[in-house]
Structures are given as C-alpha cells and as structure tokens.
PDB file of N, CA and C in Angstrom:
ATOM      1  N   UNK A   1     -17.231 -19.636  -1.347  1.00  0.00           N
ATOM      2  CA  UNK A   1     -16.999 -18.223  -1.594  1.00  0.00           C
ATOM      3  C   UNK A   1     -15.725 -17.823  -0.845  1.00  0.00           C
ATOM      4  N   UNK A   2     -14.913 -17.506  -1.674  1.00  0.00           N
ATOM      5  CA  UNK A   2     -13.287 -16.854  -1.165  1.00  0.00           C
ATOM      6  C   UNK A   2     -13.490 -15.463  -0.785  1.00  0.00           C
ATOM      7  N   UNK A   3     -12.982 -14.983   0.502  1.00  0.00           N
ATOM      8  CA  UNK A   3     -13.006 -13.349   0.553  1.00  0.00           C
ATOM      9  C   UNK A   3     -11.311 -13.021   0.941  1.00  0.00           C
ATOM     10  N   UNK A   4     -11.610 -12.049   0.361  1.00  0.00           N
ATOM     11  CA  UNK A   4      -9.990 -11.034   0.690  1.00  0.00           C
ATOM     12  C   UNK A   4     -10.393  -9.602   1.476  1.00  0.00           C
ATOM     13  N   UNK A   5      -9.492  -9.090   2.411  1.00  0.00           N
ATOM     14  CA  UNK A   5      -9.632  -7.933   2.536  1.00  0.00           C
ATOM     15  C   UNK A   5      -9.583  -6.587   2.033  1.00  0.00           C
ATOM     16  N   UNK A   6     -10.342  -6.078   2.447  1.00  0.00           N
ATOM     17  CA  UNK A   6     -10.597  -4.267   1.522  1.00  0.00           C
ATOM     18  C   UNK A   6      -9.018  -3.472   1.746  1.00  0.00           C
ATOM     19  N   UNK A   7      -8.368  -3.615   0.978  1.00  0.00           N
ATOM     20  CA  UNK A   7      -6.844  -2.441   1.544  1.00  0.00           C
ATOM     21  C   UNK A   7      -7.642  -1.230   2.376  1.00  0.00           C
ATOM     22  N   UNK A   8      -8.495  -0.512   2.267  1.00  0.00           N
ATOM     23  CA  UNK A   8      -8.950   0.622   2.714  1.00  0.00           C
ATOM     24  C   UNK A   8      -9.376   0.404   4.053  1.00  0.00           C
ATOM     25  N   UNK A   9     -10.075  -0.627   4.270  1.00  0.00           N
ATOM     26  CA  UNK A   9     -10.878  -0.822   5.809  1.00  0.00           C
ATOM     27  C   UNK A   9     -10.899  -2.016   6.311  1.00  0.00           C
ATOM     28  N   UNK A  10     -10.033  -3.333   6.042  1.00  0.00           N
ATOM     29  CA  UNK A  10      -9.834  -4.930   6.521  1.00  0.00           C
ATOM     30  C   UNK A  10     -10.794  -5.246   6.114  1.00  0.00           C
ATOM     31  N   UNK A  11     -12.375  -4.940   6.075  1.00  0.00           N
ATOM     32  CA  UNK A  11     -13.214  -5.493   5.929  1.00  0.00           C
ATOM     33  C   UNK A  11     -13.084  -6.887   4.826  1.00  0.00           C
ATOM     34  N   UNK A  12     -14.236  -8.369   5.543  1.00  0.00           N
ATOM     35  CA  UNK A  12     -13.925  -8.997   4.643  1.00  0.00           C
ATOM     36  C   UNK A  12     -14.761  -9.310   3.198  1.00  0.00           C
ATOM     37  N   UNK A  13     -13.825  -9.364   1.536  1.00  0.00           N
ATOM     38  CA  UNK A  13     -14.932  -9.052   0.842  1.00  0.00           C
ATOM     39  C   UNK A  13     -14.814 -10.384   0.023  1.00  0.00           C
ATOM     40  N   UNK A  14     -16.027 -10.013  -0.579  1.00  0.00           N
ATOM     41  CA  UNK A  14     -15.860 -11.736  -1.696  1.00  0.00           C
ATOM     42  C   UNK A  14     -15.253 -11.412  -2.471  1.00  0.00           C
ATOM     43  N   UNK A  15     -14.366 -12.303  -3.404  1.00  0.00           N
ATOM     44  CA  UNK A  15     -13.384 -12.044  -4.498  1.00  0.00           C
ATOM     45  C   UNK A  15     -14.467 -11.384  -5.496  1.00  0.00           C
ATOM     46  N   UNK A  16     -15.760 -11.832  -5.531  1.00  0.00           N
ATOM     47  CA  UNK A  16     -16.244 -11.539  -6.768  1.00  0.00           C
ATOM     48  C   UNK A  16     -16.801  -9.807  -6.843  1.00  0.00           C
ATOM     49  N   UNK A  17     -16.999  -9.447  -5.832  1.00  0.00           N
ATOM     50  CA  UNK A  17     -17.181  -7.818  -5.518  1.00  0.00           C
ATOM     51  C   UNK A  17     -16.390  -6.683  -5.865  1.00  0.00           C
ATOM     52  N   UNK A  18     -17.305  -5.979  -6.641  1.00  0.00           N
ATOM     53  CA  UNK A  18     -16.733  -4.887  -7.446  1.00  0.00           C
ATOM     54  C   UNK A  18     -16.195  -3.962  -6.434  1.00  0.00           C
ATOM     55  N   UNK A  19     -16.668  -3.911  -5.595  1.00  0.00           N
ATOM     56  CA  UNK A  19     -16.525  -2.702  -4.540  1.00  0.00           C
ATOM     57  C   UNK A  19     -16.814  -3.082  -2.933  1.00  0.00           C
ATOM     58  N   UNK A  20     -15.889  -2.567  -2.268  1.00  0.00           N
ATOM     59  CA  UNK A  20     -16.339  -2.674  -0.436  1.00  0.00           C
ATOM     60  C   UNK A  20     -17.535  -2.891  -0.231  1.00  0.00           C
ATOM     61  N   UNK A  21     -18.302  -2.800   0.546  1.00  0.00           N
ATOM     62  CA  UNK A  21     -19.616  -2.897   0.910  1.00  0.00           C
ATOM     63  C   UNK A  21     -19.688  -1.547   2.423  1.00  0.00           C
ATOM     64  N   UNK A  22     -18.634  -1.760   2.947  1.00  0.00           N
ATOM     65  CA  UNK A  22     -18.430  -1.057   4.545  1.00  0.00           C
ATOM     66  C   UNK A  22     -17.717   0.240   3.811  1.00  0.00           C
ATOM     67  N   UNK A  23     -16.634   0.222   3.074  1.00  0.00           N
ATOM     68  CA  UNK A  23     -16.311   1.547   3.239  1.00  0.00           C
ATOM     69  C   UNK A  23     -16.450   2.536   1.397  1.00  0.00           C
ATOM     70  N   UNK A  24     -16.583   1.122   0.299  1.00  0.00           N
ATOM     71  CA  UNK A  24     -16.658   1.854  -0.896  1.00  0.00           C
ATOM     72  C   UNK A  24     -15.871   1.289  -2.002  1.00  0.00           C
ATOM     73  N   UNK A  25     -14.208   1.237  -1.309  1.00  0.00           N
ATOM     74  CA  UNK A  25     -13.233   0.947  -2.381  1.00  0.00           C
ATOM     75  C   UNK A  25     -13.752   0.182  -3.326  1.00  0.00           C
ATOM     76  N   UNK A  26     -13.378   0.442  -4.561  1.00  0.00           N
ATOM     77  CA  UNK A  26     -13.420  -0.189  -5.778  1.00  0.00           C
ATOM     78  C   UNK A  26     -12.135  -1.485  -5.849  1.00  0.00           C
ATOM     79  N   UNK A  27     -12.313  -2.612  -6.846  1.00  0.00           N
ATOM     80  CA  UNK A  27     -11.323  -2.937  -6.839  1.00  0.00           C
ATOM     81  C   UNK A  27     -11.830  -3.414  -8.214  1.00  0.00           C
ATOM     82  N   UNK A  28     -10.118  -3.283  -8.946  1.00  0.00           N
ATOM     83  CA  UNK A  28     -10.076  -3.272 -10.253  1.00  0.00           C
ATOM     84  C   UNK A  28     -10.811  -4.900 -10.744  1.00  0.00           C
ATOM     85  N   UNK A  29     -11.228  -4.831 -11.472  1.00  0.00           N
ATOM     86  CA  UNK A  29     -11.952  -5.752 -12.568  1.00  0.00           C
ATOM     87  C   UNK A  29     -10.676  -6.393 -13.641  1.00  0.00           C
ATOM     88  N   UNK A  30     -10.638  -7.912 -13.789  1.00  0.00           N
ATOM     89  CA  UNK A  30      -9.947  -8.534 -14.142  1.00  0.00           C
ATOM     90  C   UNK A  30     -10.609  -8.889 -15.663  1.00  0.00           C
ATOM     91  N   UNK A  31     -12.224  -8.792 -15.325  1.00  0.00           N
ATOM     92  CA  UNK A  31     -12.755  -9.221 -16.699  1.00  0.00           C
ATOM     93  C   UNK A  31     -12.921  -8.674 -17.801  1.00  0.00           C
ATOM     94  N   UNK A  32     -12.892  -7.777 -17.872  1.00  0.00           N
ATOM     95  CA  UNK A  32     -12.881  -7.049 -19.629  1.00  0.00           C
ATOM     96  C   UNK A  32     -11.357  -6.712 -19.675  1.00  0.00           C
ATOM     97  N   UNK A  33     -10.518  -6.327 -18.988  1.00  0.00           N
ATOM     98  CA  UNK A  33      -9.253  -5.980 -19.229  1.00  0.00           C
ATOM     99  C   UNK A  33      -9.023  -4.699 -19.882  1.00  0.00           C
ATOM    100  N   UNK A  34     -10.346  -3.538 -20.047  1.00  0.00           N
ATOM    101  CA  UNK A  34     -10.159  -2.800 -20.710  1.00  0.00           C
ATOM    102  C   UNK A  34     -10.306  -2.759 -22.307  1.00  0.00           C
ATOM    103  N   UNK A  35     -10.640  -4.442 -22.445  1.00  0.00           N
ATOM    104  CA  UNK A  35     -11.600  -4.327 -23.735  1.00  0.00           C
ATOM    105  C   UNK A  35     -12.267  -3.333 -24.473  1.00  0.00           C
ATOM    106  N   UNK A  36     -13.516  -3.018 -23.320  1.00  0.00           N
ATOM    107  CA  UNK A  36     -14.904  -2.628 -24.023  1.00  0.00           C
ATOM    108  C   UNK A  36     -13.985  -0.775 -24.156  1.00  0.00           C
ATOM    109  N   UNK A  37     -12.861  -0.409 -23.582  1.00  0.00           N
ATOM    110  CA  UNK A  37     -12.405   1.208 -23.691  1.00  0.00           C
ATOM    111  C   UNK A  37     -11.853   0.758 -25.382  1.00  0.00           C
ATOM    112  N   UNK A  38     -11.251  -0.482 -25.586  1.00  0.00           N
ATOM    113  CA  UNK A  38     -10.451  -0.281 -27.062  1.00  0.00           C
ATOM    114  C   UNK A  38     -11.670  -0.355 -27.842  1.00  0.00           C
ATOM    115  N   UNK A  39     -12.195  -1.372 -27.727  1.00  0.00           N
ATOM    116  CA  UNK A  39     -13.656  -1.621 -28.542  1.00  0.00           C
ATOM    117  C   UNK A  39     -14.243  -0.152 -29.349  1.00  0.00           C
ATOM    118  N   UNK A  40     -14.526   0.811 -27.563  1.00  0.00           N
ATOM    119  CA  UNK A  40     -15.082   2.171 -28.655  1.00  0.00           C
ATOM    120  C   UNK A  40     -14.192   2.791 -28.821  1.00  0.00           C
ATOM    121  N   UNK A  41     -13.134   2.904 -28.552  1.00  0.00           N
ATOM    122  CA  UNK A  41     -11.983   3.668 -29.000  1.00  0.00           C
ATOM    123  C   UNK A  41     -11.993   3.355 -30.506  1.00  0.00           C
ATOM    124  N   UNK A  42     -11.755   2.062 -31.296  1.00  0.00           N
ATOM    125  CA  UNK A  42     -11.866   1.650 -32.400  1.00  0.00           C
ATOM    126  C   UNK A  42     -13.246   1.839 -33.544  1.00  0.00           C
ATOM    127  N   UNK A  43     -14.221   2.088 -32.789  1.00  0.00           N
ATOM    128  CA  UNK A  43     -15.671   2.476 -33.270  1.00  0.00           C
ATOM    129  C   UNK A  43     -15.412   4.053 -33.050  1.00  0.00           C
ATOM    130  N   UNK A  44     -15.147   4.610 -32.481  1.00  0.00           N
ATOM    131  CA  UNK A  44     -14.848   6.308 -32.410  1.00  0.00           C
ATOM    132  C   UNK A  44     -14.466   6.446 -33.739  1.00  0.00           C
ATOM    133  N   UNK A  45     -12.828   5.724 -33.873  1.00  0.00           N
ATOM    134  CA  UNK A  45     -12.097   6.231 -34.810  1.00  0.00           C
ATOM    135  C   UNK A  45     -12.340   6.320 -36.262  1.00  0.00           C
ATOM    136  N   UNK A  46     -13.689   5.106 -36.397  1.00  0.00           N
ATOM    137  CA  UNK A  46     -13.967   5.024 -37.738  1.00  0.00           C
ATOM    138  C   UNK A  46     -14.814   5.639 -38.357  1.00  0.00           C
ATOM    139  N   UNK A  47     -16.138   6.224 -36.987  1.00  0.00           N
ATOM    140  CA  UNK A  47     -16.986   7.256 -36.949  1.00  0.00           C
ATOM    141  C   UNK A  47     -16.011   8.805 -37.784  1.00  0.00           C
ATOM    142  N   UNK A  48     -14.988   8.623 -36.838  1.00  0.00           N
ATOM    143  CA  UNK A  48     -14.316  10.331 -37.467  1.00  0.00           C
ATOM    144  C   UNK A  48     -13.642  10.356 -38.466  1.00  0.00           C
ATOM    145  N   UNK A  49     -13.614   9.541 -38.662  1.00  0.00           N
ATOM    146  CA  UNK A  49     -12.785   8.759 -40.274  1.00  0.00           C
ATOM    147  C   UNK A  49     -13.205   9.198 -41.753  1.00  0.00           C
ATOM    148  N   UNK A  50     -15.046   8.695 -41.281  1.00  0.00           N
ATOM    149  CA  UNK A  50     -15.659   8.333 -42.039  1.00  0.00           C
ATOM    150  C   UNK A  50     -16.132   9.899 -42.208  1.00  0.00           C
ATOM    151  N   UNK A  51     -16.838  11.320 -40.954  1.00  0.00           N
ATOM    152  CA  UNK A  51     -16.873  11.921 -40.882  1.00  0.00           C
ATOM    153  C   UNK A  51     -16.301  12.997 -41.831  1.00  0.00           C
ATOM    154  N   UNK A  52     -14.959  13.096 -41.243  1.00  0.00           N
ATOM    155  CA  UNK A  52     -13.683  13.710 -42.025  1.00  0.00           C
ATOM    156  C   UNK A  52     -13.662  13.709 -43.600  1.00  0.00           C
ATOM    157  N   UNK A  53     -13.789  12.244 -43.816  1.00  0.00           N
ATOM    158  CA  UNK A  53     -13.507  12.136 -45.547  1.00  0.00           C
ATOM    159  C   UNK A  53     -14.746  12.377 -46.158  1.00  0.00           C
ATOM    160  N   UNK A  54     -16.216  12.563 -45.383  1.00  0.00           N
ATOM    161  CA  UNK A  54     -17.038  12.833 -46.299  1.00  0.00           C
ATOM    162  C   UNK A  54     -17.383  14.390 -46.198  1.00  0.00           C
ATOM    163  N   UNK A  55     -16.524  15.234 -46.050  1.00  0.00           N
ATOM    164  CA  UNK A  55     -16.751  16.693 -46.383  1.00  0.00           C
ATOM    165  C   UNK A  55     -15.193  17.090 -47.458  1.00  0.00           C
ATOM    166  N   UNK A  56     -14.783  15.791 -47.574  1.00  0.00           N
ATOM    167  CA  UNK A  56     -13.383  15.848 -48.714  1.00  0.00           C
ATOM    168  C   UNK A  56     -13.488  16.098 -50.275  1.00  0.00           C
TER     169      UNK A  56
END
C-alpha cells in the first residue's frame, strides 16, 4: 500500500482514498474521468429531445 500526503494537513494517505481521513480533503478520482457526468448528460438530452418533439 503506497501513501501520499493530504496537501491540506501532511497527513499520510493511501493512494487509493477518496478523501483525508484526519482532516476531510477530497482528492480527485482518476477512475471515471467524468464519464458517468457525460453518460447522463447524453441520457438527459435524449429524454428532452424526445419530450420536445412529442408535443410537435
């Protein structure tokens, strides 16, 4: 198990930790990349799409 420090408080954390444990900080997530925001962004759009054109 690799740890790095918290920028916010030195504390030491495991790479795999979403968040501090001692003081909170978050640290960004490498694994979805922001996927799952396009994902429903793309399911939104077809919802209002579909919405829209059926009062046309």
């Amino acid at each position: 198990m690799s740890l790095r420090p918290c920028p916010s408080c030195q504390n030491s954390v495991s790479r795999q930790a979403e968040f501090c444990p001692n003081c909170g900080h978050t640290f960004k997530s490498s694994k979805n990349g922001g996927v799952g925001i396009t994902f429903w962004g793309i399911v939104g759009a077809i919802i209002l799409a579909v919405v829209i054109l059926s009062f046309c």
